[in-house]
PDB file of N, CA and C in Angstrom:
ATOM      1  N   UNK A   1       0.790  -1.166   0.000  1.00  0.00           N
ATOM      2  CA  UNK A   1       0.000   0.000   0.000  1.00  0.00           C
ATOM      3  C   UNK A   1       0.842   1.243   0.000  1.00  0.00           C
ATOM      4  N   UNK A   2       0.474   2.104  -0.606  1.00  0.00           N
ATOM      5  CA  UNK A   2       1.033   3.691  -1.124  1.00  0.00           C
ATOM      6  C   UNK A   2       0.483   4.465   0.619  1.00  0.00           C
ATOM      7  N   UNK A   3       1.161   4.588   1.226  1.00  0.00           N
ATOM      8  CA  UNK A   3       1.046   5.884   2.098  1.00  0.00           C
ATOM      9  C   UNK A   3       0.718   7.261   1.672  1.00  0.00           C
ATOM     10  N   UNK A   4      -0.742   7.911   1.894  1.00  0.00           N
ATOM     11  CA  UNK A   4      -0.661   9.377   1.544  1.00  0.00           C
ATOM     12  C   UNK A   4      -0.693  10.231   2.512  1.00  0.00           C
ATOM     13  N   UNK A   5       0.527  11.410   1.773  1.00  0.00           N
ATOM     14  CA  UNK A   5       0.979  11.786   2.703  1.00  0.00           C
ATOM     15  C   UNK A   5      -0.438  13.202   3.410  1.00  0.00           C
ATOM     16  N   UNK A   6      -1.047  13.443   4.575  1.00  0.00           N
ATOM     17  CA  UNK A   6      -1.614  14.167   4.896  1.00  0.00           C
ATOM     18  C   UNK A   6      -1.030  15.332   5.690  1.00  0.00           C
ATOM     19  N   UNK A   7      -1.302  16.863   4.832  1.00  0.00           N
ATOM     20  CA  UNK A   7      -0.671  18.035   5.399  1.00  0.00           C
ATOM     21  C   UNK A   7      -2.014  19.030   5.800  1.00  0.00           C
ATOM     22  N   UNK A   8      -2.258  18.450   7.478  1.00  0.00           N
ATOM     23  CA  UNK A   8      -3.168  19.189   8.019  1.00  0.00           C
ATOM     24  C   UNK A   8      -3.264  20.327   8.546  1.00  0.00           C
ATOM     25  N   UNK A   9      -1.776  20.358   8.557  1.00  0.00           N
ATOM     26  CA  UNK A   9      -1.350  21.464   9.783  1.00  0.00           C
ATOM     27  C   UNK A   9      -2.304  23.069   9.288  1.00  0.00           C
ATOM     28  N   UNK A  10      -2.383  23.718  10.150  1.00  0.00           N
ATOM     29  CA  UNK A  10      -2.810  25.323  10.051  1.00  0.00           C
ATOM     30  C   UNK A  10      -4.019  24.866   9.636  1.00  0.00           C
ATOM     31  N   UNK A  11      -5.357  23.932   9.602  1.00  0.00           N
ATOM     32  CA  UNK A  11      -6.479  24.141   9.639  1.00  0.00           C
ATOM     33  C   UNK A  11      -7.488  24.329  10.493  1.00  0.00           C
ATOM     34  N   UNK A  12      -6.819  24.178  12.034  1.00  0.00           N
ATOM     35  CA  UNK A  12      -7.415  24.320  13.059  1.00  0.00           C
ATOM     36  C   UNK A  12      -7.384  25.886  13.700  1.00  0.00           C
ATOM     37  N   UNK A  13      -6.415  26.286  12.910  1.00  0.00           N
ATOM     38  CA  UNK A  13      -6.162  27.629  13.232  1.00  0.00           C
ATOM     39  C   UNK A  13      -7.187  28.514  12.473  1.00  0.00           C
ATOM     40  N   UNK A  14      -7.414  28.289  11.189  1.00  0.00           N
ATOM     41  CA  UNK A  14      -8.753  28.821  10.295  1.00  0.00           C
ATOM     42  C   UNK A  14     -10.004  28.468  10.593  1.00  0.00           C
ATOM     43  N   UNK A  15     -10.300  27.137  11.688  1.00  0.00           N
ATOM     44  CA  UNK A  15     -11.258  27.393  11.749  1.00  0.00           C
ATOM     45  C   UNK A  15     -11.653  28.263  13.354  1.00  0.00           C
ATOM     46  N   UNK A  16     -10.502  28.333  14.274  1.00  0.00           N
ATOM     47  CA  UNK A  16     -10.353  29.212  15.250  1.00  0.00           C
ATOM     48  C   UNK A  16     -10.841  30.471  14.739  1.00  0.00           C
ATOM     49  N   UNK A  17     -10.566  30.910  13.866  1.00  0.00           N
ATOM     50  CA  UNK A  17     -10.459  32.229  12.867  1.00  0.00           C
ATOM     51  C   UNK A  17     -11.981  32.691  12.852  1.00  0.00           C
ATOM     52  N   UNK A  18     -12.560  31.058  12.019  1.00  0.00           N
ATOM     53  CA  UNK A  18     -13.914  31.468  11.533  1.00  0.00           C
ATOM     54  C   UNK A  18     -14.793  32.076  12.351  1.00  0.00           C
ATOM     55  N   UNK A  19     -14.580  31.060  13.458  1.00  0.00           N
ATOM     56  CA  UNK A  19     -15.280  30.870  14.927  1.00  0.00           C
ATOM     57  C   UNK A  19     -15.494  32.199  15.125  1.00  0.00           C
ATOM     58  N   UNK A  20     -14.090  33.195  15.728  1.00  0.00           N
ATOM     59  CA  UNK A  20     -13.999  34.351  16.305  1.00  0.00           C
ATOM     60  C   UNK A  20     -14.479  35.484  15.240  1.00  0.00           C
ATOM     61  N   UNK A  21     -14.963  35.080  13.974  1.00  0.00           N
ATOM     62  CA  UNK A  21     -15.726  36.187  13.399  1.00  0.00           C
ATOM     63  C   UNK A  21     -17.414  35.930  13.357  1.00  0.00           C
ATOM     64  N   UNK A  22     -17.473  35.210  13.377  1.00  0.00           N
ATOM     65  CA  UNK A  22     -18.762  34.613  13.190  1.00  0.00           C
ATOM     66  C   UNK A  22     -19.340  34.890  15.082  1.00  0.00           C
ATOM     67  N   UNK A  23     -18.827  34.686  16.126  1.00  0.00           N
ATOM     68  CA  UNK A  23     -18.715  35.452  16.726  1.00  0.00           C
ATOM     69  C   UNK A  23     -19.015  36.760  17.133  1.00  0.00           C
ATOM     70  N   UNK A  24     -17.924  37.684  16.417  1.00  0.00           N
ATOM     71  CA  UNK A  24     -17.913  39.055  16.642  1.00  0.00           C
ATOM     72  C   UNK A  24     -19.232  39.513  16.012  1.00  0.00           C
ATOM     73  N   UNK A  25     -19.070  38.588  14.824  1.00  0.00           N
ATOM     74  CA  UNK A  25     -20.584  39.353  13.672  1.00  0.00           C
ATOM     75  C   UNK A  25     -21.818  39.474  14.903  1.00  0.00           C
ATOM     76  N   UNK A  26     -21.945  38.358  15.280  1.00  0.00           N
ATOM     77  CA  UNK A  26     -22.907  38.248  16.371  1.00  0.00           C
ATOM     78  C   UNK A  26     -23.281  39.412  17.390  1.00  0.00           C
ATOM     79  N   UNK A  27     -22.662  39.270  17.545  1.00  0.00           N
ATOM     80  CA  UNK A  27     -21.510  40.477  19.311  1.00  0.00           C
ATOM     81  C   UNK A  27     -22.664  41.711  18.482  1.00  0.00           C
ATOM     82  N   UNK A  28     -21.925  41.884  17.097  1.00  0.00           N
ATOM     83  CA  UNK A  28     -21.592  43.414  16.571  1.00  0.00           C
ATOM     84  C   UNK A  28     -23.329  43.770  15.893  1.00  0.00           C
ATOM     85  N   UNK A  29     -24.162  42.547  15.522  1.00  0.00           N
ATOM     86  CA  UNK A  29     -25.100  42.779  15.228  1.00  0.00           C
ATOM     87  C   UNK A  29     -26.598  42.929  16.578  1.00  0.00           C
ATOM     88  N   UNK A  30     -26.018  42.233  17.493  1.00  0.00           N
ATOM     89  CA  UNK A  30     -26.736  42.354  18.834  1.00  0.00           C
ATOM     90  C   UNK A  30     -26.398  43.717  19.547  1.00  0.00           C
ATOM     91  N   UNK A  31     -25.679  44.879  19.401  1.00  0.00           N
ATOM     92  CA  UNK A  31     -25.117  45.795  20.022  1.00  0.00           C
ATOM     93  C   UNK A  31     -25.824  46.697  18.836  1.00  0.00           C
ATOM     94  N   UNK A  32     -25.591  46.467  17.826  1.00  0.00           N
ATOM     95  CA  UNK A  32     -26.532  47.579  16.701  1.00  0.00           C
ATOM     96  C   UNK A  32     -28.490  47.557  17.085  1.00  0.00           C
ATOM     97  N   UNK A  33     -28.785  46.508  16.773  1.00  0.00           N
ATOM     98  CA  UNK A  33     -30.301  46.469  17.842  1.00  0.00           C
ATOM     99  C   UNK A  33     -30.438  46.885  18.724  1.00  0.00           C
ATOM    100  N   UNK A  34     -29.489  46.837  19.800  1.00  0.00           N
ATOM    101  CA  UNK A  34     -30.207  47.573  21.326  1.00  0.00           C
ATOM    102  C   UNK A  34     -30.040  48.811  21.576  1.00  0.00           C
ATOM    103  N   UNK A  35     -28.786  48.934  20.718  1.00  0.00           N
ATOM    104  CA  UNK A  35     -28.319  50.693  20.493  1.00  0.00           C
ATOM    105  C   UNK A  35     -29.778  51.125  19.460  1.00  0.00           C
ATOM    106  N   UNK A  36     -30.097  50.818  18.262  1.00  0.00           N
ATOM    107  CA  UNK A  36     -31.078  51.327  17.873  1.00  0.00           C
ATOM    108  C   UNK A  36     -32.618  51.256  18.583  1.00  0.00           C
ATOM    109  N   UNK A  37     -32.397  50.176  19.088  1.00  0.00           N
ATOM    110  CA  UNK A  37     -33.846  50.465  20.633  1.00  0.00           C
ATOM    111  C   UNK A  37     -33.575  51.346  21.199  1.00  0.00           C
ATOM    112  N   UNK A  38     -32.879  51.811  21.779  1.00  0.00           N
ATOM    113  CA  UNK A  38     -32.678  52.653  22.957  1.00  0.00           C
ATOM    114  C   UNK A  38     -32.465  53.974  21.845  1.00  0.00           C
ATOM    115  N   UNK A  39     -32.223  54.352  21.042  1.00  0.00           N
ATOM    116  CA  UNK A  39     -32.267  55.679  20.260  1.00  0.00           C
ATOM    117  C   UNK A  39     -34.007  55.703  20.001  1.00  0.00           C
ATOM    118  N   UNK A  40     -34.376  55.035  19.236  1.00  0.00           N
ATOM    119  CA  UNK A  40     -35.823  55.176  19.693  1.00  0.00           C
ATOM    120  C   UNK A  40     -36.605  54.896  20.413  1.00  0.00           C
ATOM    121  N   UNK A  41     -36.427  54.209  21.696  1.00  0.00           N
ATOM    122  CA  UNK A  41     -37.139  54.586  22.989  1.00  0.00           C
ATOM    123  C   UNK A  41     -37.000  56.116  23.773  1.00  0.00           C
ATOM    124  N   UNK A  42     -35.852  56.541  23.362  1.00  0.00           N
ATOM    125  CA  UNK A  42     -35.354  58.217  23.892  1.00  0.00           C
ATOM    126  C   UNK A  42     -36.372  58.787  22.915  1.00  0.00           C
ATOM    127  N   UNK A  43     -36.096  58.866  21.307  1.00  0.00           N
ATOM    128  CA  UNK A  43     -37.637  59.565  20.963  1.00  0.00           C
ATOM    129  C   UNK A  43     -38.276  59.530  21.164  1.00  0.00           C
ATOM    130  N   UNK A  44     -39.054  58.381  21.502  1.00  0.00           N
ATOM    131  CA  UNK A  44     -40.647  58.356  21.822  1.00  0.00           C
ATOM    132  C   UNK A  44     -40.649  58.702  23.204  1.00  0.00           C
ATOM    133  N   UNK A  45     -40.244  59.085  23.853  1.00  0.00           N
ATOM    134  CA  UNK A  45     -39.906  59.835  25.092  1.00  0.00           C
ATOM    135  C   UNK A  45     -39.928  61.308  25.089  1.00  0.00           C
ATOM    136  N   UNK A  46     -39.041  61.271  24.616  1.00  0.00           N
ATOM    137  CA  UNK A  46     -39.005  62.654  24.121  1.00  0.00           C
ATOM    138  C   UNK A  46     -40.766  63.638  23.665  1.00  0.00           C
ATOM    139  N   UNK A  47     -41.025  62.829  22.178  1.00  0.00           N
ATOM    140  CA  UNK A  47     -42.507  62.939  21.939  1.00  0.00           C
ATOM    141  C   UNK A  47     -43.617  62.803  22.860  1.00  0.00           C
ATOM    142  N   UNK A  48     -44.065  62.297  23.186  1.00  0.00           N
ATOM    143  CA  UNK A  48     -44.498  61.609  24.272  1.00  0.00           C
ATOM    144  C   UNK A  48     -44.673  62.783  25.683  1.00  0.00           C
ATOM    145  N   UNK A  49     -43.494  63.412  25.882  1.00  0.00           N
ATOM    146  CA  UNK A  49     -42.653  64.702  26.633  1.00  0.00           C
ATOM    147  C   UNK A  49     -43.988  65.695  26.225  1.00  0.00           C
ATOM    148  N   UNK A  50     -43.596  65.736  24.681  1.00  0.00           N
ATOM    149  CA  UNK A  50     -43.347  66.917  24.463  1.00  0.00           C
ATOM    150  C   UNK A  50     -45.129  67.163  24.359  1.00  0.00           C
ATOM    151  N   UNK A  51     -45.902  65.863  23.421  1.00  0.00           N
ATOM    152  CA  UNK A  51     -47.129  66.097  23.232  1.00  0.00           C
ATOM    153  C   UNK A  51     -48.110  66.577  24.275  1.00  0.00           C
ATOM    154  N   UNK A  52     -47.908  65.865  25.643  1.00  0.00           N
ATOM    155  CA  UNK A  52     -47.993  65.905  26.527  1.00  0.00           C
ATOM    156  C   UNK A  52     -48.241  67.342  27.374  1.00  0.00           C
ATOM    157  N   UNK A  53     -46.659  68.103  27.235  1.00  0.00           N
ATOM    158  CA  UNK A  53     -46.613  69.661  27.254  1.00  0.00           C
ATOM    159  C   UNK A  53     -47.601  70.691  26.666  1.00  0.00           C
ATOM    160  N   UNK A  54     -47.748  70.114  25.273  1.00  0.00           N
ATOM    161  CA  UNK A  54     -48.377  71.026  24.112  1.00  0.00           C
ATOM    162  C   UNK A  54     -50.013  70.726  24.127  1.00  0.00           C
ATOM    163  N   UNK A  55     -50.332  70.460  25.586  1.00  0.00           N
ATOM    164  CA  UNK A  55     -51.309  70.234  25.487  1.00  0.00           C
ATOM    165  C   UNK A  55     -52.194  72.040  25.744  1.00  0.00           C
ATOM    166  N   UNK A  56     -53.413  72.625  25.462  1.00  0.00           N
ATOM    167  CA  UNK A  56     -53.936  73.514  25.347  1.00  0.00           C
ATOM    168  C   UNK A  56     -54.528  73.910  26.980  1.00  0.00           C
ATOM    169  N   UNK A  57     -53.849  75.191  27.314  1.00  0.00           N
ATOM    170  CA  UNK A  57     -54.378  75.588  28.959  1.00  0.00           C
ATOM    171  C   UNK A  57     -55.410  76.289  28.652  1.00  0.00           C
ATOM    172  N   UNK A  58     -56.678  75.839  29.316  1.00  0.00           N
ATOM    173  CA  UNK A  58     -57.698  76.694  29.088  1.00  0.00           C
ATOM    174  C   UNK A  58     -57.458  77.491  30.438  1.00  0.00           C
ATOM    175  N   UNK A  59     -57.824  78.837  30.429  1.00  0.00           N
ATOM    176  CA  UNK A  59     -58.632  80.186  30.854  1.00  0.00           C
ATOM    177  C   UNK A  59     -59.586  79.665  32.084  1.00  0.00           C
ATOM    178  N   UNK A  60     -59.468  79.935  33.578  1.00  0.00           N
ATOM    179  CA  UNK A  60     -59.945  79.850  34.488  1.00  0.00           C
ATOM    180  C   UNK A  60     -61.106  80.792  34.591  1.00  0.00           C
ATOM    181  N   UNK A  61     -60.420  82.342  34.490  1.00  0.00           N
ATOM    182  CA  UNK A  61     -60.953  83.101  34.496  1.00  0.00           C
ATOM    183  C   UNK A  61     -62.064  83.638  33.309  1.00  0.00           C
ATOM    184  N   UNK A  62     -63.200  83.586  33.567  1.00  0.00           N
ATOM    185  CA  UNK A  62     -64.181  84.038  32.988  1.00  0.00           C
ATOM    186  C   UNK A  62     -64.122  85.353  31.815  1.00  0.00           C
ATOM    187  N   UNK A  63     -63.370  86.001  32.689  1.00  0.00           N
ATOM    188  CA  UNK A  63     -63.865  87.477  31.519  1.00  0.00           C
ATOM    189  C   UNK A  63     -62.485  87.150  30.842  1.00  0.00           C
ATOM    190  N   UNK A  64     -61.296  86.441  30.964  1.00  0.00           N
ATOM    191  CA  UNK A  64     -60.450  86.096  29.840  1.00  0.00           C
ATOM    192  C   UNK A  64     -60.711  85.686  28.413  1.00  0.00           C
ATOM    193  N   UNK A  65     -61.833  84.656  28.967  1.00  0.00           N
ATOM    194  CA  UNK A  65     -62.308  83.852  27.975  1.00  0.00           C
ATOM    195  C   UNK A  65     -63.170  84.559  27.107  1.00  0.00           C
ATOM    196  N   UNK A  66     -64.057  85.272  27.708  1.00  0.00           N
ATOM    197  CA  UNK A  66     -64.918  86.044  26.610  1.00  0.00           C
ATOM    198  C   UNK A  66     -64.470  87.010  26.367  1.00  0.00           C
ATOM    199  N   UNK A  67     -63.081  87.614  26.573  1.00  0.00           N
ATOM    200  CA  UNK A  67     -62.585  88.712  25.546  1.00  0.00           C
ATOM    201  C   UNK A  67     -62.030  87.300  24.707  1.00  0.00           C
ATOM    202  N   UNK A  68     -61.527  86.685  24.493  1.00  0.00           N
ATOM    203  CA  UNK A  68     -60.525  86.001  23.981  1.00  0.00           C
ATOM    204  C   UNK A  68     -61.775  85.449  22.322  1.00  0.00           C
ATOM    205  N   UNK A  69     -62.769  84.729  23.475  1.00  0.00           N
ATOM    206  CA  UNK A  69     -64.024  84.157  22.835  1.00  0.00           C
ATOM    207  C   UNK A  69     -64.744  85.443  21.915  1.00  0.00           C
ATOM    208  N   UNK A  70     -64.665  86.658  21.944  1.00  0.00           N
ATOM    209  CA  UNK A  70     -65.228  87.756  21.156  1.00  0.00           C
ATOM    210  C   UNK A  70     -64.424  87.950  19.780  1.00  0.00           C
ATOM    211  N   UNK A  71     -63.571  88.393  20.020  1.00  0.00           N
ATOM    212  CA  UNK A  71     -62.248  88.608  19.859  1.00  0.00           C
ATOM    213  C   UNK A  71     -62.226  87.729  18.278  1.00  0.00           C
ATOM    214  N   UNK A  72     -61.655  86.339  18.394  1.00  0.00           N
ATOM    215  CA  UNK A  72     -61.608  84.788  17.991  1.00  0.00           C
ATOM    216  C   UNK A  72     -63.379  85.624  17.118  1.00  0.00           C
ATOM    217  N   UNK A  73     -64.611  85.151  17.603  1.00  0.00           N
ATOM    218  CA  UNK A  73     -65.471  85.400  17.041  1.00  0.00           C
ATOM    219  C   UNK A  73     -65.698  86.614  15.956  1.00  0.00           C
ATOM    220  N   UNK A  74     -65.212  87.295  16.486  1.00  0.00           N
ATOM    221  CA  UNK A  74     -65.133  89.053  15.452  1.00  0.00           C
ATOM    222  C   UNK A  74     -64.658  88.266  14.274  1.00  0.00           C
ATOM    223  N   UNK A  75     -63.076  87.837  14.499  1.00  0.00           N
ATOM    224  CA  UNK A  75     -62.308  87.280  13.160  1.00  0.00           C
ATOM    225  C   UNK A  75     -62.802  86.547  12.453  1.00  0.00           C
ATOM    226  N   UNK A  76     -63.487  85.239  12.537  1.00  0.00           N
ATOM    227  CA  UNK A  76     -64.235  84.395  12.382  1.00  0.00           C
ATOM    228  C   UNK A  76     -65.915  85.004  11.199  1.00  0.00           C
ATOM    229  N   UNK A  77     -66.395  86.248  12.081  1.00  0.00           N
ATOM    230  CA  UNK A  77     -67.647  87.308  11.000  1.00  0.00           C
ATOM    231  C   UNK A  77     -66.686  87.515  10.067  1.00  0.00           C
ATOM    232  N   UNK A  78     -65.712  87.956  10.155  1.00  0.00           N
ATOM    233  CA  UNK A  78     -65.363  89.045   9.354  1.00  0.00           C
ATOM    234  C   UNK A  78     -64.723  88.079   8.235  1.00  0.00           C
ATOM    235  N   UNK A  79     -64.085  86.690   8.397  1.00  0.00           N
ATOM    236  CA  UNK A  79     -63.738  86.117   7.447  1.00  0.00           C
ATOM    237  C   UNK A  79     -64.635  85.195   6.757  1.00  0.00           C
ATOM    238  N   UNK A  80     -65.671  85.498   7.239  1.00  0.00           N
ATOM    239  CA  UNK A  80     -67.511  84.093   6.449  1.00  0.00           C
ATOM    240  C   UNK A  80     -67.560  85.334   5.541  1.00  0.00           C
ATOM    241  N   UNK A  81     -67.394  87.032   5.859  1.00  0.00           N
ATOM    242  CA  UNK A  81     -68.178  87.513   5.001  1.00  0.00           C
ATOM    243  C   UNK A  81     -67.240  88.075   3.866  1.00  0.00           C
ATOM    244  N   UNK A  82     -65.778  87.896   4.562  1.00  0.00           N
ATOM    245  CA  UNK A  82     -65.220  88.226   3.104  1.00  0.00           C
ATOM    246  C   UNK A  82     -65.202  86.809   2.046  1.00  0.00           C
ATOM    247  N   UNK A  83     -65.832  85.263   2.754  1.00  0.00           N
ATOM    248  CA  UNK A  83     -65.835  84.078   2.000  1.00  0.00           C
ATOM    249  C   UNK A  83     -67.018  84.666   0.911  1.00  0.00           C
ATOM    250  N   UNK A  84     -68.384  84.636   1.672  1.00  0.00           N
ATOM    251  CA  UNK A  84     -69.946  84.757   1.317  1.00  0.00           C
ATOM    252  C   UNK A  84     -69.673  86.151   0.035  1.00  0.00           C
ATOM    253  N   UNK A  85     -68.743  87.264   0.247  1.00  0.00           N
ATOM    254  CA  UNK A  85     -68.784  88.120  -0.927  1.00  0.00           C
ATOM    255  C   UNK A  85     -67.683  87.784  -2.447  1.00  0.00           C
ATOM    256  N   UNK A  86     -67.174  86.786  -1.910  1.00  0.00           N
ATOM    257  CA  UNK A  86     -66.080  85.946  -2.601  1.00  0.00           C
ATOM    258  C   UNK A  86     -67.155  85.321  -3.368  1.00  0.00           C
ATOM    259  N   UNK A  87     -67.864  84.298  -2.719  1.00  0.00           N
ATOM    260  CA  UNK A  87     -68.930  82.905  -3.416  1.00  0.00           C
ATOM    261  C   UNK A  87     -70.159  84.140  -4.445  1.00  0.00           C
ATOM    262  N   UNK A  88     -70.375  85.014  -3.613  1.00  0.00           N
ATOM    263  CA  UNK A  88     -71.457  85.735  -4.657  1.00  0.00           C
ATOM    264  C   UNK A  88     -70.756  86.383  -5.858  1.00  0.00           C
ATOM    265  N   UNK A  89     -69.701  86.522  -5.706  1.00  0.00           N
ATOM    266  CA  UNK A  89     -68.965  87.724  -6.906  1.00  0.00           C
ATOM    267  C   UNK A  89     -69.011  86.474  -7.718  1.00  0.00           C
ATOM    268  N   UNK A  90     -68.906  84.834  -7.519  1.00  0.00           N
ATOM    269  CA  UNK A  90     -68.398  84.049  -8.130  1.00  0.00           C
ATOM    270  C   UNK A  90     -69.679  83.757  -8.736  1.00  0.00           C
ATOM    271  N   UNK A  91     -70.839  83.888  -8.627  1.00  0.00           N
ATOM    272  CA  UNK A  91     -72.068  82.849  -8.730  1.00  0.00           C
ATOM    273  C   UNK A  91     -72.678  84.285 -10.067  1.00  0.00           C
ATOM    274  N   UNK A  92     -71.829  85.740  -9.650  1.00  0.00           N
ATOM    275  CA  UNK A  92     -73.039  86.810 -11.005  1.00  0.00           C
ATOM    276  C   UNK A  92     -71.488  86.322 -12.080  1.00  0.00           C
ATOM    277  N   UNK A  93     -70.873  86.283 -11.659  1.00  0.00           N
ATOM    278  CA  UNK A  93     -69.918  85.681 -13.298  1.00  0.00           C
ATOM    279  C   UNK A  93     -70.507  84.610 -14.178  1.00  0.00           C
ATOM    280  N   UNK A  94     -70.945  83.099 -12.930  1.00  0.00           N
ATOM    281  CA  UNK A  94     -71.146  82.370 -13.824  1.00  0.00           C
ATOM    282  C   UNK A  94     -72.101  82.498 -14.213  1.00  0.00           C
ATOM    283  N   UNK A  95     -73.254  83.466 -14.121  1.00  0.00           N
ATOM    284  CA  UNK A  95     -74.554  83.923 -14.133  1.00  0.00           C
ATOM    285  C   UNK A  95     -74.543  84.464 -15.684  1.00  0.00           C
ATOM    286  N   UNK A  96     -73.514  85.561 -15.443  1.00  0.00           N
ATOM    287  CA  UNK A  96     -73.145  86.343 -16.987  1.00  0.00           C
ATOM    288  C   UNK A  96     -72.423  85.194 -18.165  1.00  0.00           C
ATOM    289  N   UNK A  97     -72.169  84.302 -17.905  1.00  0.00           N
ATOM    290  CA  UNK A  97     -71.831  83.458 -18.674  1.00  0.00           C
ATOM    291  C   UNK A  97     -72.465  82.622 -19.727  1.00  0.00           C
ATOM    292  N   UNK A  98     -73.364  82.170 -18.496  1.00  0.00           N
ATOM    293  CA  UNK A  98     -74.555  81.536 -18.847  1.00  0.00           C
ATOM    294  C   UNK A  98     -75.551  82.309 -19.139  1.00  0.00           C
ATOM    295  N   UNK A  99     -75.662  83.293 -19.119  1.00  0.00           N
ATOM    296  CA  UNK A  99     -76.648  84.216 -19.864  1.00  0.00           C
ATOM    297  C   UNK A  99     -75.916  84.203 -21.167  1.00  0.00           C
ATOM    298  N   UNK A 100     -74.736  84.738 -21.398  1.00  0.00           N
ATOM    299  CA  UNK A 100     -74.362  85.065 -22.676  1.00  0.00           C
ATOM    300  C   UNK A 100     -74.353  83.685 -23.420  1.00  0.00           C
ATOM    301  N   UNK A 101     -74.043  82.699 -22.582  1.00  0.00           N
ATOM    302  CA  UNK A 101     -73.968  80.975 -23.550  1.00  0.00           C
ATOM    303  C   UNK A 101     -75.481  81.045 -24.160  1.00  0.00           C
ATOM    304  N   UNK A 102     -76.237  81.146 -23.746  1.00  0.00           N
ATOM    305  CA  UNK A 102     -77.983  80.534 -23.781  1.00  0.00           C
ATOM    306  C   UNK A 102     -78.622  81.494 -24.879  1.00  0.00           C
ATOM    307  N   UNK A 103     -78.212  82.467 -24.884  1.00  0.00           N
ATOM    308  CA  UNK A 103     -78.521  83.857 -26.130  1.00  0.00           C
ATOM    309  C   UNK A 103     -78.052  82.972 -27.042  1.00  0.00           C
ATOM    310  N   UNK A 104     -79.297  83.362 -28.014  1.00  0.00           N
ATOM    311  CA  UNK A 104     -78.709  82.120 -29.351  1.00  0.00           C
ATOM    312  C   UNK A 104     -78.173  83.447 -30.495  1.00  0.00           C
ATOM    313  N   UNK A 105     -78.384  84.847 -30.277  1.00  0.00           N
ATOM    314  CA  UNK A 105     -77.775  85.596 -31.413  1.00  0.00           C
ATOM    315  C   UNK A 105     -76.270  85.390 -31.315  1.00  0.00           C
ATOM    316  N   UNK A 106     -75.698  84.878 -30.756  1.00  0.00           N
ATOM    317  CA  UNK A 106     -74.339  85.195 -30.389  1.00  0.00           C
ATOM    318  C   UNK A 106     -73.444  84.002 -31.323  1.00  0.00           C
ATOM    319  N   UNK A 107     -74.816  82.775 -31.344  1.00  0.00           N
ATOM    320  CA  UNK A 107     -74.278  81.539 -32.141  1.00  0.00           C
ATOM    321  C   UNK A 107     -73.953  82.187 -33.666  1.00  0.00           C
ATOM    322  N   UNK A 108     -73.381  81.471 -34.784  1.00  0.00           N
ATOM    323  CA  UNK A 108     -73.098  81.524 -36.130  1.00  0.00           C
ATOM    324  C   UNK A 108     -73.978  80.889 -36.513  1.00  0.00           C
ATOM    325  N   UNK A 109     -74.695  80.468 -37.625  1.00  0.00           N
ATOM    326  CA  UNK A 109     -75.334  79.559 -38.021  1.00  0.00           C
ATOM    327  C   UNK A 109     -74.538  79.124 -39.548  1.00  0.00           C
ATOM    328  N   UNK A 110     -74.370  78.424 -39.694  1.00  0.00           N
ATOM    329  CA  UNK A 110     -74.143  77.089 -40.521  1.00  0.00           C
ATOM    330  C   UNK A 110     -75.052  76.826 -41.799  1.00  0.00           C
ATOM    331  N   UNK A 111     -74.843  77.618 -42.703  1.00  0.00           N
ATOM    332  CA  UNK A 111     -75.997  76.866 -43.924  1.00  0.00           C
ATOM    333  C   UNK A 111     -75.878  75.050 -44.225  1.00  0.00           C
ATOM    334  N   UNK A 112     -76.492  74.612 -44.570  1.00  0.00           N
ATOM    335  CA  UNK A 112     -76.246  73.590 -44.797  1.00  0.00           C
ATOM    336  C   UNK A 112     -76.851  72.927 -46.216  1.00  0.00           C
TER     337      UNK A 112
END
């Protein structure tokens, strides 16, 4: 029988190698998750904070409110009626339109 010759050496060392990356990958991908948990658990904290804050203080006092409530209301007339003279200026245009469409002198006529 032929003896073959086997040259094993340095494969235990590569797979030492593999080990310790396969490993680290591990390590390095479990440390990216909890770091990105914890960056967004601080936002939603934060939010959460802040919505919280931004919440609306109402007016204890009575006569605050109804200057405030007048006030708010005045602005409120005054912008329905510059809407309402907006919608009417809009309604005699299409008015004049349709008057002038429906007038049949205005058509050409066509011998045929």
């Amino acid at each position: 029988m032929i003896a073959t010759k086997r040259d094993e050496r340095g494969v235990g060392h590569v797979e030492i190698v593999l080990l310790v990356v396969v490993v680290a990958l591990i390590g390095f991908v479990g440390w990216f998750v909890y770091h990105a948990k914890q960056n967004a658990d601080q936002t939603l904290d934060a939010a959460s904070t802040t919505s919280t804050s931004a919440q609306p203080n109402f007016a204890k006092n009575k006569n605050t409110t109804s200057t405030t409530a007048s006030t708010s209301n005045t602005s409120l007339q005054s912008d329905l009626q510059d809407a309402t003279s907006a919608a009417n200026q809009g309604n005699k245009d299409m008015s004049s339109t349709n008057t002038s469409l429906s007038d049949q002198s205005t058509f050409t006529s066509i011998p045929q």
